[in-house]
ModelCIF file with pLDDT and N, C-alpha, C, O atoms, coordinates in Angstrom:
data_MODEL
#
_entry.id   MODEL 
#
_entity.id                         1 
_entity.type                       polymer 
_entity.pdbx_number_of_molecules   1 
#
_entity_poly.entity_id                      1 
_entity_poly.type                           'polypeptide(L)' 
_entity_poly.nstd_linkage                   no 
_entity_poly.nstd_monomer                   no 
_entity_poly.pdbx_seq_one_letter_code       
;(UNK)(UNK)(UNK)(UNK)(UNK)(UNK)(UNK)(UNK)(UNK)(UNK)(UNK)(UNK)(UNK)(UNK)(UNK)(UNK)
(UNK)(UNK)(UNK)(UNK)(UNK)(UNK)(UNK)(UNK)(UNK)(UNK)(UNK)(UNK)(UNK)(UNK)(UNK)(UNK)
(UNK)(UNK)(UNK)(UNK)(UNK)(UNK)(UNK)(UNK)(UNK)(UNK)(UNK)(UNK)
;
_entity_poly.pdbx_seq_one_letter_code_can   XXXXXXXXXXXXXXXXXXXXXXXXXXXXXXXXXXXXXXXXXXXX 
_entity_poly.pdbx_strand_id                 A 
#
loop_
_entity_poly_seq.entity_id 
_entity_poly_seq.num 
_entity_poly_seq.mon_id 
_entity_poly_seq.hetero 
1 1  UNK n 
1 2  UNK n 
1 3  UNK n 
1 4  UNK n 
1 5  UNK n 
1 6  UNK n 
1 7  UNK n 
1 8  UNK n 
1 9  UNK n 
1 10 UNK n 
1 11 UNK n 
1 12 UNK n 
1 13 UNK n 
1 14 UNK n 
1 15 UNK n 
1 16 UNK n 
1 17 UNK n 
1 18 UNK n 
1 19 UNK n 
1 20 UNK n 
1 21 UNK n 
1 22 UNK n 
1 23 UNK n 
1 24 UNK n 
1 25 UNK n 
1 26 UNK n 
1 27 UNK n 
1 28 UNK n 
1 29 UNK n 
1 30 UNK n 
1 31 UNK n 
1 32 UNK n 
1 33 UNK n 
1 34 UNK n 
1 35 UNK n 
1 36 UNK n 
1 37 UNK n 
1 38 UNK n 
1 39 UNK n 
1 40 UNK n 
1 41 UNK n 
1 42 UNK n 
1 43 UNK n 
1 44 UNK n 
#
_struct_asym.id          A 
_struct_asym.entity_id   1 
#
loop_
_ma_qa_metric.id 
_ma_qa_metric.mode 
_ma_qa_metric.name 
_ma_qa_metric.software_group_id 
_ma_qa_metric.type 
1 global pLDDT . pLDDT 
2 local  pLDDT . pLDDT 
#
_ma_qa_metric_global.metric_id      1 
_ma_qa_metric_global.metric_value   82.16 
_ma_qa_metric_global.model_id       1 
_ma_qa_metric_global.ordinal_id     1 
#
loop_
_ma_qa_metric_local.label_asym_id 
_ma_qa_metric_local.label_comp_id 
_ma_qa_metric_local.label_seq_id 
_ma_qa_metric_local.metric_id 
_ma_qa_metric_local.metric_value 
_ma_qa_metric_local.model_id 
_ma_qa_metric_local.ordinal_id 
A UNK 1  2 57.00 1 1  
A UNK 2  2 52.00 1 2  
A UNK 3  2 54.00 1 3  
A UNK 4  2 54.00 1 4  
A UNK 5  2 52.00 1 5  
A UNK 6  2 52.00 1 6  
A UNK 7  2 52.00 1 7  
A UNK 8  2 51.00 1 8  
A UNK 9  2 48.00 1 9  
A UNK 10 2 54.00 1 10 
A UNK 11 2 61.00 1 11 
A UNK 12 2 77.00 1 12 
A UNK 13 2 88.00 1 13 
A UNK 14 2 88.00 1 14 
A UNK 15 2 91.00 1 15 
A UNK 16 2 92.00 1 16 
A UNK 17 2 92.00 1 17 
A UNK 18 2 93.00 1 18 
A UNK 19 2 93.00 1 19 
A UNK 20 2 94.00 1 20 
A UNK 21 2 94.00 1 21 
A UNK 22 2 94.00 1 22 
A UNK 23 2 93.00 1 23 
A UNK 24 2 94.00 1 24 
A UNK 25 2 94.00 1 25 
A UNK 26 2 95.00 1 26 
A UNK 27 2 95.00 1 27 
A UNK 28 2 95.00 1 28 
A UNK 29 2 94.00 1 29 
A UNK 30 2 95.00 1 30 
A UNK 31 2 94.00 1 31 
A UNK 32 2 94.00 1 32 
A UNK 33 2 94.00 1 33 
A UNK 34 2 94.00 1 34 
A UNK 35 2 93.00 1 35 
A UNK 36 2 93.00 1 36 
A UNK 37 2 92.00 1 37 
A UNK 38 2 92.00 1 38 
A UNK 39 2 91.00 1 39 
A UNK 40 2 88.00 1 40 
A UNK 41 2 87.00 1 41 
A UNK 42 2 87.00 1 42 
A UNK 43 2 89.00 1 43 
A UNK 44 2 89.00 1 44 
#
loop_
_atom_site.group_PDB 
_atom_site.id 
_atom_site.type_symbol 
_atom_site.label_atom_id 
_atom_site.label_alt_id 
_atom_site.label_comp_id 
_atom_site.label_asym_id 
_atom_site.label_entity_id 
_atom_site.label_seq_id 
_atom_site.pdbx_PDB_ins_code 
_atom_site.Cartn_x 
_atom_site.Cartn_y 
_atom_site.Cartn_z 
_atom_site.occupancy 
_atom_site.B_iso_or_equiv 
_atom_site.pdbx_formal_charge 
_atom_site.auth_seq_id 
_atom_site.auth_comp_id 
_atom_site.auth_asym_id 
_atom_site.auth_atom_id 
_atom_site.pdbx_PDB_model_num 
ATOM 1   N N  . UNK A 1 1  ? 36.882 3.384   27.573 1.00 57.00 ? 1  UNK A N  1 
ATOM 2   C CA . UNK A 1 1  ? 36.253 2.205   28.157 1.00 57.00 ? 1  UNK A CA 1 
ATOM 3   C C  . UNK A 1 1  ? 35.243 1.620   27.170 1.00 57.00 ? 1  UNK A C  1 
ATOM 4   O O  . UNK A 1 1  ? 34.570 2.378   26.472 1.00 57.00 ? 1  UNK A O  1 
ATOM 5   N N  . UNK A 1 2  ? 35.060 -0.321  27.058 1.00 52.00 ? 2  UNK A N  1 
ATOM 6   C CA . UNK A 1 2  ? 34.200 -0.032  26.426 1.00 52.00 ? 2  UNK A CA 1 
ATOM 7   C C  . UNK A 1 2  ? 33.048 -0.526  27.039 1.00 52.00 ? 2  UNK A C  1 
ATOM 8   O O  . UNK A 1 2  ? 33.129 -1.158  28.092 1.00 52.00 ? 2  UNK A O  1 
ATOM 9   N N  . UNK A 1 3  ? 31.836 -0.272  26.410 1.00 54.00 ? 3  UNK A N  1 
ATOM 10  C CA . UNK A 1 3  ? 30.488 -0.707  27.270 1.00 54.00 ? 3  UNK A CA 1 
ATOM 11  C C  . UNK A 1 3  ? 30.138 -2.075  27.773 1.00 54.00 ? 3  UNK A C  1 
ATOM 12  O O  . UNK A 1 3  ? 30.665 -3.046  27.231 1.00 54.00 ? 3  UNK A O  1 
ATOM 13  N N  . UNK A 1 4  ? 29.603 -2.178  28.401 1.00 54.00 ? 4  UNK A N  1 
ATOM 14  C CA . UNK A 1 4  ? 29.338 -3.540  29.116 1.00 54.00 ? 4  UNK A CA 1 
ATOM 15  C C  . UNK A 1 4  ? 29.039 -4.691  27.623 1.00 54.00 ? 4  UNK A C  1 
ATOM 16  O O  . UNK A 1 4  ? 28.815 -4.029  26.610 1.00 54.00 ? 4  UNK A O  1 
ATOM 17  N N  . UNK A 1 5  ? 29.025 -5.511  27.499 1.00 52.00 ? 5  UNK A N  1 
ATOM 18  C CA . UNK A 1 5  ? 28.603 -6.688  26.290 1.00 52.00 ? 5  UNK A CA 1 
ATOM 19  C C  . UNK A 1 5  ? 29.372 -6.335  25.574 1.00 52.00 ? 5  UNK A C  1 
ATOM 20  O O  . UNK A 1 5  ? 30.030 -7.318  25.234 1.00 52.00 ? 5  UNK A O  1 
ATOM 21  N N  . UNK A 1 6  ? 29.837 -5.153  24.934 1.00 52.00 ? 6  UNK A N  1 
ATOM 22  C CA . UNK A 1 6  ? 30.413 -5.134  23.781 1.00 52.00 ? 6  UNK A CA 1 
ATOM 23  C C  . UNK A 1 6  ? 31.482 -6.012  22.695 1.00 52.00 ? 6  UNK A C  1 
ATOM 24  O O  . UNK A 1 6  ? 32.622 -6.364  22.996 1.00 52.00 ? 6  UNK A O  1 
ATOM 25  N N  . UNK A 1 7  ? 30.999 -6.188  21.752 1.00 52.00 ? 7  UNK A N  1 
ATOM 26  C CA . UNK A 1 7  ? 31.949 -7.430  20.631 1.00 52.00 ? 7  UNK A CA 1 
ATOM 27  C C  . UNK A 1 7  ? 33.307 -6.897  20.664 1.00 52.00 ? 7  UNK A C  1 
ATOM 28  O O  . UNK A 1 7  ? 33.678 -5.723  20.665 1.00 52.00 ? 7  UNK A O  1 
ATOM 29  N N  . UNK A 1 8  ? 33.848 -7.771  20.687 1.00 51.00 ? 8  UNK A N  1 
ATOM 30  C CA . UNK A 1 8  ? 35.137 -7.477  20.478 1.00 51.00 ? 8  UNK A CA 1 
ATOM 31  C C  . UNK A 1 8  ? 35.799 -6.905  19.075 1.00 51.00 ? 8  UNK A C  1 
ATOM 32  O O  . UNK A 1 8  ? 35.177 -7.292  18.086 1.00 51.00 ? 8  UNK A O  1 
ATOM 33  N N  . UNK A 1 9  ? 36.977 -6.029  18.782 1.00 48.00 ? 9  UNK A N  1 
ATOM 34  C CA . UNK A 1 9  ? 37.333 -5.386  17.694 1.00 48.00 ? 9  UNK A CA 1 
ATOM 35  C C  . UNK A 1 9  ? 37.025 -6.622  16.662 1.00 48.00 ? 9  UNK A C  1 
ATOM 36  O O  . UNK A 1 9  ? 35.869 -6.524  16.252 1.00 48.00 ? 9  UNK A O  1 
ATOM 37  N N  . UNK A 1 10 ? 37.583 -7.542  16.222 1.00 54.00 ? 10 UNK A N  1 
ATOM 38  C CA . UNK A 1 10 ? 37.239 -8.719  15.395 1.00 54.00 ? 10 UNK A CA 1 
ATOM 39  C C  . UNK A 1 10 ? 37.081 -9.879  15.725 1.00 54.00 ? 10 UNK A C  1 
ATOM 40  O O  . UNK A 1 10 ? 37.666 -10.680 16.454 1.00 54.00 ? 10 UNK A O  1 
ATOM 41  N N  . UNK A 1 11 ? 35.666 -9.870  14.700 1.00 61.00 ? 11 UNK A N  1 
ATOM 42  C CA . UNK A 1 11 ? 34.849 -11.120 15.268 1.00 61.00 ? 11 UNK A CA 1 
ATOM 43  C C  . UNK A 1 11 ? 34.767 -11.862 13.541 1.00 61.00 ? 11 UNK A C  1 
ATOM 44  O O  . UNK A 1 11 ? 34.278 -11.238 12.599 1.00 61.00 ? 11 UNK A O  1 
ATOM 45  N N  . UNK A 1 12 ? 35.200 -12.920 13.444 1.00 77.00 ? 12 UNK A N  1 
ATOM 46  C CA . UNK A 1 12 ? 34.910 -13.829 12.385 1.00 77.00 ? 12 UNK A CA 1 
ATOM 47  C C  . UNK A 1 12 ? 33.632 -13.788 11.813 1.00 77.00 ? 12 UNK A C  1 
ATOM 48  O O  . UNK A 1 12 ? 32.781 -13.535 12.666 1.00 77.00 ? 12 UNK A O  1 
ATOM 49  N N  . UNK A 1 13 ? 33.075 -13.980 10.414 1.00 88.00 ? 13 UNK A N  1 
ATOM 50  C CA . UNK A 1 13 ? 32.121 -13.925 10.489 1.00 88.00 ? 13 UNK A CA 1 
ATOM 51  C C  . UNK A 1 13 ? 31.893 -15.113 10.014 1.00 88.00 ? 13 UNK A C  1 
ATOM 52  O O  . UNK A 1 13 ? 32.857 -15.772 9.623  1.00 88.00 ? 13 UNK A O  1 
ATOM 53  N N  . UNK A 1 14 ? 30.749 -15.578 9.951  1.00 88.00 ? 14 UNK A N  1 
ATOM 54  C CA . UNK A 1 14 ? 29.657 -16.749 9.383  1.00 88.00 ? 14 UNK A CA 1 
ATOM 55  C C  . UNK A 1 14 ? 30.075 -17.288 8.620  1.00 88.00 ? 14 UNK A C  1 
ATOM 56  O O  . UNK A 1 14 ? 30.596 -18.350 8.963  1.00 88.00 ? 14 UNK A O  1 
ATOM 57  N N  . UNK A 1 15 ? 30.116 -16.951 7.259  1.00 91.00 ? 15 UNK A N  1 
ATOM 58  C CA . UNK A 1 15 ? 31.048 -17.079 5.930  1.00 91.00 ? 15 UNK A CA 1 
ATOM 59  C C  . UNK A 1 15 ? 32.502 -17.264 6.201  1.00 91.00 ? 15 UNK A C  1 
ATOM 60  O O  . UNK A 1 15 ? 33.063 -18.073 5.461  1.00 91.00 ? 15 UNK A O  1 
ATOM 61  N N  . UNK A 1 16 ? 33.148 -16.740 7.013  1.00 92.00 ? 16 UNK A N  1 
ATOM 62  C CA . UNK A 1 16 ? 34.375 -16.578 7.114  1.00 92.00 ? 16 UNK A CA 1 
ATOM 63  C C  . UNK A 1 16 ? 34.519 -17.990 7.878  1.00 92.00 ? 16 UNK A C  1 
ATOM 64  O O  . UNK A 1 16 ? 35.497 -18.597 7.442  1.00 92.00 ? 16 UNK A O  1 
ATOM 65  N N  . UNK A 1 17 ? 33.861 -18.666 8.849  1.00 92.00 ? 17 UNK A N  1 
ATOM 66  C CA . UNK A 1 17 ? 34.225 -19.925 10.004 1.00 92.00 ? 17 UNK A CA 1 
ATOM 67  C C  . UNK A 1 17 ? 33.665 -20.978 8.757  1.00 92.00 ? 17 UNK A C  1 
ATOM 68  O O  . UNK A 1 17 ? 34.258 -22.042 8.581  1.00 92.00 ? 17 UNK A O  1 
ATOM 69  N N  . UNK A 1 18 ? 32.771 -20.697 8.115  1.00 93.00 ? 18 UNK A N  1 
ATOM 70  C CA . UNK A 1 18 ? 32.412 -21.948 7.506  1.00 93.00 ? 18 UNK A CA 1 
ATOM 71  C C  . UNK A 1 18 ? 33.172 -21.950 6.805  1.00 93.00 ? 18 UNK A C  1 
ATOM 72  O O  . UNK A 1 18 ? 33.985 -22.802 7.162  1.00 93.00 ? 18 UNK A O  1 
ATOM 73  N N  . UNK A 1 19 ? 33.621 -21.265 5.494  1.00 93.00 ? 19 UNK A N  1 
ATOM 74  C CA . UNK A 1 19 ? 35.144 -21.522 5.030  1.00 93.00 ? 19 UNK A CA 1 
ATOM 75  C C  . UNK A 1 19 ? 36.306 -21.974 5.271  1.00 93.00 ? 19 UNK A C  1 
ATOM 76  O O  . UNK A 1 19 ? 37.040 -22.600 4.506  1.00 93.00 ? 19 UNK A O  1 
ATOM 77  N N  . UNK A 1 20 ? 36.554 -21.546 6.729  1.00 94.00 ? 20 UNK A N  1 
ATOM 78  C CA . UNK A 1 20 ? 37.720 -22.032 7.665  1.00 94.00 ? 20 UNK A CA 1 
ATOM 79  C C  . UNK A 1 20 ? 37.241 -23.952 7.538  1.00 94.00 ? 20 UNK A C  1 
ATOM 80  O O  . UNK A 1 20 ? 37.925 -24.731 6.876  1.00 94.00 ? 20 UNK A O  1 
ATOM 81  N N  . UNK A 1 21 ? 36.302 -24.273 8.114  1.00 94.00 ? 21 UNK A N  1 
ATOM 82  C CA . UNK A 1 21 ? 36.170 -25.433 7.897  1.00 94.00 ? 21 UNK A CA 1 
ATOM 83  C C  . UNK A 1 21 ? 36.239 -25.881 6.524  1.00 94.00 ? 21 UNK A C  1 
ATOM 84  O O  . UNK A 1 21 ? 37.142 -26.638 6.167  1.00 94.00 ? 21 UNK A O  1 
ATOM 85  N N  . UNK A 1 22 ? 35.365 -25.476 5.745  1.00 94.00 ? 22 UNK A N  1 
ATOM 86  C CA . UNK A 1 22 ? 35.474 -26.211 4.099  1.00 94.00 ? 22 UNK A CA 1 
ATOM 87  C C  . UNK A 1 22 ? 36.938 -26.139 3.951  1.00 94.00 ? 22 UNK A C  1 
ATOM 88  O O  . UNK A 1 22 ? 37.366 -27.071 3.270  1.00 94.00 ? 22 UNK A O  1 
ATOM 89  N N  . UNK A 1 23 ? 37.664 -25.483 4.294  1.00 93.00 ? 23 UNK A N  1 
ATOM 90  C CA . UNK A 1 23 ? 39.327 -25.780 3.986  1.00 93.00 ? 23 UNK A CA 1 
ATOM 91  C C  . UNK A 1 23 ? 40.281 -26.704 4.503  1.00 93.00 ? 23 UNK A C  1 
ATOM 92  O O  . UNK A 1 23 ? 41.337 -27.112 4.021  1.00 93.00 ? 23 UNK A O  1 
ATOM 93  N N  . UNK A 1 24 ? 39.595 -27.003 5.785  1.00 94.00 ? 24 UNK A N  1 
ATOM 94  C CA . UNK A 1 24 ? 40.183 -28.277 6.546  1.00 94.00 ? 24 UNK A CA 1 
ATOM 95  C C  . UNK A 1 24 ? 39.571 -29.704 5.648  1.00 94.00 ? 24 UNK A C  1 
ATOM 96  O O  . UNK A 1 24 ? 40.409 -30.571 5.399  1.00 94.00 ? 24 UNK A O  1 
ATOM 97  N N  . UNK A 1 25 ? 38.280 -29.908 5.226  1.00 94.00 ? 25 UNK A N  1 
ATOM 98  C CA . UNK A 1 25 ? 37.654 -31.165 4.521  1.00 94.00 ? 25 UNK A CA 1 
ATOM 99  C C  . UNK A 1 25 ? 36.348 -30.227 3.918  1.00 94.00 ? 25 UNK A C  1 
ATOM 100 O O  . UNK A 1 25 ? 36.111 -29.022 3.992  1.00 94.00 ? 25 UNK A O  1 
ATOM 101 N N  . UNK A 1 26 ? 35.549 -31.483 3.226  1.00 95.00 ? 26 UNK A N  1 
ATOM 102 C CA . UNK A 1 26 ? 34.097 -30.967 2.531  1.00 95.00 ? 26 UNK A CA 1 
ATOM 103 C C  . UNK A 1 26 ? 33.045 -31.577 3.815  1.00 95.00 ? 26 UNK A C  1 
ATOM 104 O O  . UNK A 1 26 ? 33.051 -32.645 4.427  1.00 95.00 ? 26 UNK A O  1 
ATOM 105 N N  . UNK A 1 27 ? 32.198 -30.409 3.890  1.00 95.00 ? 27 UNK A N  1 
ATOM 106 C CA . UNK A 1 27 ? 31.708 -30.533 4.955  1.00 95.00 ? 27 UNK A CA 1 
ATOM 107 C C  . UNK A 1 27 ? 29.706 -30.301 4.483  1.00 95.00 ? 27 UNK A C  1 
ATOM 108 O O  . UNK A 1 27 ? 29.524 -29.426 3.637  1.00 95.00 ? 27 UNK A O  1 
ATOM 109 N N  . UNK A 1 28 ? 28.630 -30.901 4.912  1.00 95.00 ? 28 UNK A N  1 
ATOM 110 C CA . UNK A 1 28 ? 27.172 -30.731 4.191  1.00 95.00 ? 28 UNK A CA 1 
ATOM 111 C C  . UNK A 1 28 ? 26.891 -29.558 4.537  1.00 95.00 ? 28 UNK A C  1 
ATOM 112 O O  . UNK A 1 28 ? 27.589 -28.845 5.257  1.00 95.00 ? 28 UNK A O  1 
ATOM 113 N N  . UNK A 1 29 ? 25.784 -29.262 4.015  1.00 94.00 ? 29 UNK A N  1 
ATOM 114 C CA . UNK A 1 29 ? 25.226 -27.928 4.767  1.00 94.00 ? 29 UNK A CA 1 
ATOM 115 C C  . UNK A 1 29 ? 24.681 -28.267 6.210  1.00 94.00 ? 29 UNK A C  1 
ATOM 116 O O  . UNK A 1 29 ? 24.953 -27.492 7.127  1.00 94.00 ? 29 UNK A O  1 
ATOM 117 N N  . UNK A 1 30 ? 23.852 -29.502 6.468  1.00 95.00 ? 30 UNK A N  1 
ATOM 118 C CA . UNK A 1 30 ? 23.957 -29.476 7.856  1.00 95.00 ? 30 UNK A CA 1 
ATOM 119 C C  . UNK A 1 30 ? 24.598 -29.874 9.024  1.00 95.00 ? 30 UNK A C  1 
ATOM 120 O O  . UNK A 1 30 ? 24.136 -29.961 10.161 1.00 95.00 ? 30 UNK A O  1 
ATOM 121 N N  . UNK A 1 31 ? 26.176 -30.202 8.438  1.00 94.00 ? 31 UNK A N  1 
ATOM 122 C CA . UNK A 1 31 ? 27.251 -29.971 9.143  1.00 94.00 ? 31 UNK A CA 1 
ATOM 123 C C  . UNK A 1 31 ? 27.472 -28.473 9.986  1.00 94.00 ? 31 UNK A C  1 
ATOM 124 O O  . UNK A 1 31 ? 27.607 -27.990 11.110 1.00 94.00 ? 31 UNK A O  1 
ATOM 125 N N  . UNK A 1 32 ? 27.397 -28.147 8.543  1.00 94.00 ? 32 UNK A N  1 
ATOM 126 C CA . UNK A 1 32 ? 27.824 -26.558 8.976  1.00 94.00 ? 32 UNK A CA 1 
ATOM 127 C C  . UNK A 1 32 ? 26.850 -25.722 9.673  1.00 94.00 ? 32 UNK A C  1 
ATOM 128 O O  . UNK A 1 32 ? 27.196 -24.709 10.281 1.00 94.00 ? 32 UNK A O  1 
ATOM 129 N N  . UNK A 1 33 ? 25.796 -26.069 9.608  1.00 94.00 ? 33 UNK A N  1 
ATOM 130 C CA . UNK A 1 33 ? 24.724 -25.585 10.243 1.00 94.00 ? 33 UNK A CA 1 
ATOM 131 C C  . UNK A 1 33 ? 24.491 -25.975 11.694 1.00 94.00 ? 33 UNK A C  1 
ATOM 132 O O  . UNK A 1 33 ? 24.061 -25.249 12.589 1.00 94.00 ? 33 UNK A O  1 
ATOM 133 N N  . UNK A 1 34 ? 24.848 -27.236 11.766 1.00 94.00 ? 34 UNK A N  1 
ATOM 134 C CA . UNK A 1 34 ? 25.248 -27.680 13.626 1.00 94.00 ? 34 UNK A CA 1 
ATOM 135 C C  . UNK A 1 34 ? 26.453 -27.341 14.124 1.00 94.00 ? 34 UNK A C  1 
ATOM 136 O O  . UNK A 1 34 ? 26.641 -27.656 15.299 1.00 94.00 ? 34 UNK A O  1 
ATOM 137 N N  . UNK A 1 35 ? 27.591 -26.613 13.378 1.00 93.00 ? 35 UNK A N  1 
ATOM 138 C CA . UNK A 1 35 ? 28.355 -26.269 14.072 1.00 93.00 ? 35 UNK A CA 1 
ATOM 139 C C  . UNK A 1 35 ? 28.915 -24.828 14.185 1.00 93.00 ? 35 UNK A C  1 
ATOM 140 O O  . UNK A 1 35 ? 29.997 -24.627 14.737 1.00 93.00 ? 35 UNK A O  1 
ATOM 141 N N  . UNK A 1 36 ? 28.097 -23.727 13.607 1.00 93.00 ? 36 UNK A N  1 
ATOM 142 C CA . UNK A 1 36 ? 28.164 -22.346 13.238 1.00 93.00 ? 36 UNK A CA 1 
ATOM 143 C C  . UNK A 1 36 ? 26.561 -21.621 13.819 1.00 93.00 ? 36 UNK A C  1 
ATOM 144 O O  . UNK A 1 36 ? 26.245 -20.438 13.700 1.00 93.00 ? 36 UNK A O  1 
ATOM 145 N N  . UNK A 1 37 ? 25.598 -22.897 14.552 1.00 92.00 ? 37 UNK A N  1 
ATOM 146 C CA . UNK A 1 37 ? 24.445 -22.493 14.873 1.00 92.00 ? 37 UNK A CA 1 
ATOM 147 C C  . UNK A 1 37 ? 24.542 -21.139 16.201 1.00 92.00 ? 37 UNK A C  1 
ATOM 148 O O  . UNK A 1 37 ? 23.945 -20.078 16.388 1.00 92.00 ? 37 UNK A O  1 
ATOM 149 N N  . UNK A 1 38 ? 25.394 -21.730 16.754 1.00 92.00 ? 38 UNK A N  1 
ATOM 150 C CA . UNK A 1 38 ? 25.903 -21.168 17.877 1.00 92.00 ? 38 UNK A CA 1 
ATOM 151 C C  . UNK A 1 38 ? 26.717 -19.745 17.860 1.00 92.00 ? 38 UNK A C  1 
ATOM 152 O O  . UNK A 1 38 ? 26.924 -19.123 18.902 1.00 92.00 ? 38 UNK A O  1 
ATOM 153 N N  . UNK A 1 39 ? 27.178 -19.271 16.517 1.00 91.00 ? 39 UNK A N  1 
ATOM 154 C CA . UNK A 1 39 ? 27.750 -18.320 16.060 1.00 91.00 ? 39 UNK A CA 1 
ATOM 155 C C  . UNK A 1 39 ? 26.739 -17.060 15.527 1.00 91.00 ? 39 UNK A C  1 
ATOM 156 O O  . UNK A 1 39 ? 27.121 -15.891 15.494 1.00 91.00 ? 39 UNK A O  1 
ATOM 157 N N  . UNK A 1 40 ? 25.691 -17.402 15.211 1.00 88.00 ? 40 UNK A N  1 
ATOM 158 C CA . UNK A 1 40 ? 24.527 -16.622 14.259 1.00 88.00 ? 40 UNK A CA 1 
ATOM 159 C C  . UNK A 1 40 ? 23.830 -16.168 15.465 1.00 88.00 ? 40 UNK A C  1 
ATOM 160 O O  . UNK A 1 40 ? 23.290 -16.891 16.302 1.00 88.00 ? 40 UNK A O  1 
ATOM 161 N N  . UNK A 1 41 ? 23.926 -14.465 15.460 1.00 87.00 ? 41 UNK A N  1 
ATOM 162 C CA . UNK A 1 41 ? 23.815 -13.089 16.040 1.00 87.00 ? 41 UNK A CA 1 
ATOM 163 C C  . UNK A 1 41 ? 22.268 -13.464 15.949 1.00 87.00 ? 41 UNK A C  1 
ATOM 164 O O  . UNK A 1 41 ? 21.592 -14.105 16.754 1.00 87.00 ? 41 UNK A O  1 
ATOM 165 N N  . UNK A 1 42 ? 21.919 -12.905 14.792 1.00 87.00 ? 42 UNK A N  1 
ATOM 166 C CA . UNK A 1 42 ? 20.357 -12.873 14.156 1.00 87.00 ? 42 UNK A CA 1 
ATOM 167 C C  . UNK A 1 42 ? 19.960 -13.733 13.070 1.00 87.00 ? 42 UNK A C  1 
ATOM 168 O O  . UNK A 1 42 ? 20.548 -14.046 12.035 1.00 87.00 ? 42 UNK A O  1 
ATOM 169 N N  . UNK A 1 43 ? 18.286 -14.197 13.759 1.00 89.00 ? 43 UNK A N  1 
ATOM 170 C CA . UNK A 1 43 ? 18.211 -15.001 12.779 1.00 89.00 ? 43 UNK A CA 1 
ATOM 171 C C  . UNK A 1 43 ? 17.937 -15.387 11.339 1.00 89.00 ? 43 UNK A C  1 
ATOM 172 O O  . UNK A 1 43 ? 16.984 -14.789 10.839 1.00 89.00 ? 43 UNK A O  1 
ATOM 173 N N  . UNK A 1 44 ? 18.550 -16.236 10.585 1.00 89.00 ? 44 UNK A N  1 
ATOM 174 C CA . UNK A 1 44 ? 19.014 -15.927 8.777  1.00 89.00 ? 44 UNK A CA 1 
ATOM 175 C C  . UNK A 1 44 ? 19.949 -15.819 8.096  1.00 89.00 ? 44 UNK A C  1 
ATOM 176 O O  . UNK A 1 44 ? 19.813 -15.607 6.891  1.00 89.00 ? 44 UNK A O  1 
#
């Protein structure tokens, strides 16, 4: 069983989604920052 909240086996990371985007078009840093804000565990 697994514990209550627990992440799932794979989870994308940070680097990994913003890449996903830079590969679709070129995107600013505060593109990527309004749309990966929501992704970031801890803050930094």
């Amino acid at each position: 069983q697994k514990p209550a909240g627990a992440r799932p086996a794979f989870q994308t990371s940070l680097k990994g989604r913003a890449l996903r985007l830079l590969g679709q078009r070129e995107h600013t840093r505060l593109e990527l920052e309004r749309k990966l804000a929501r992704y970031e565990e801890e803050p930094g």
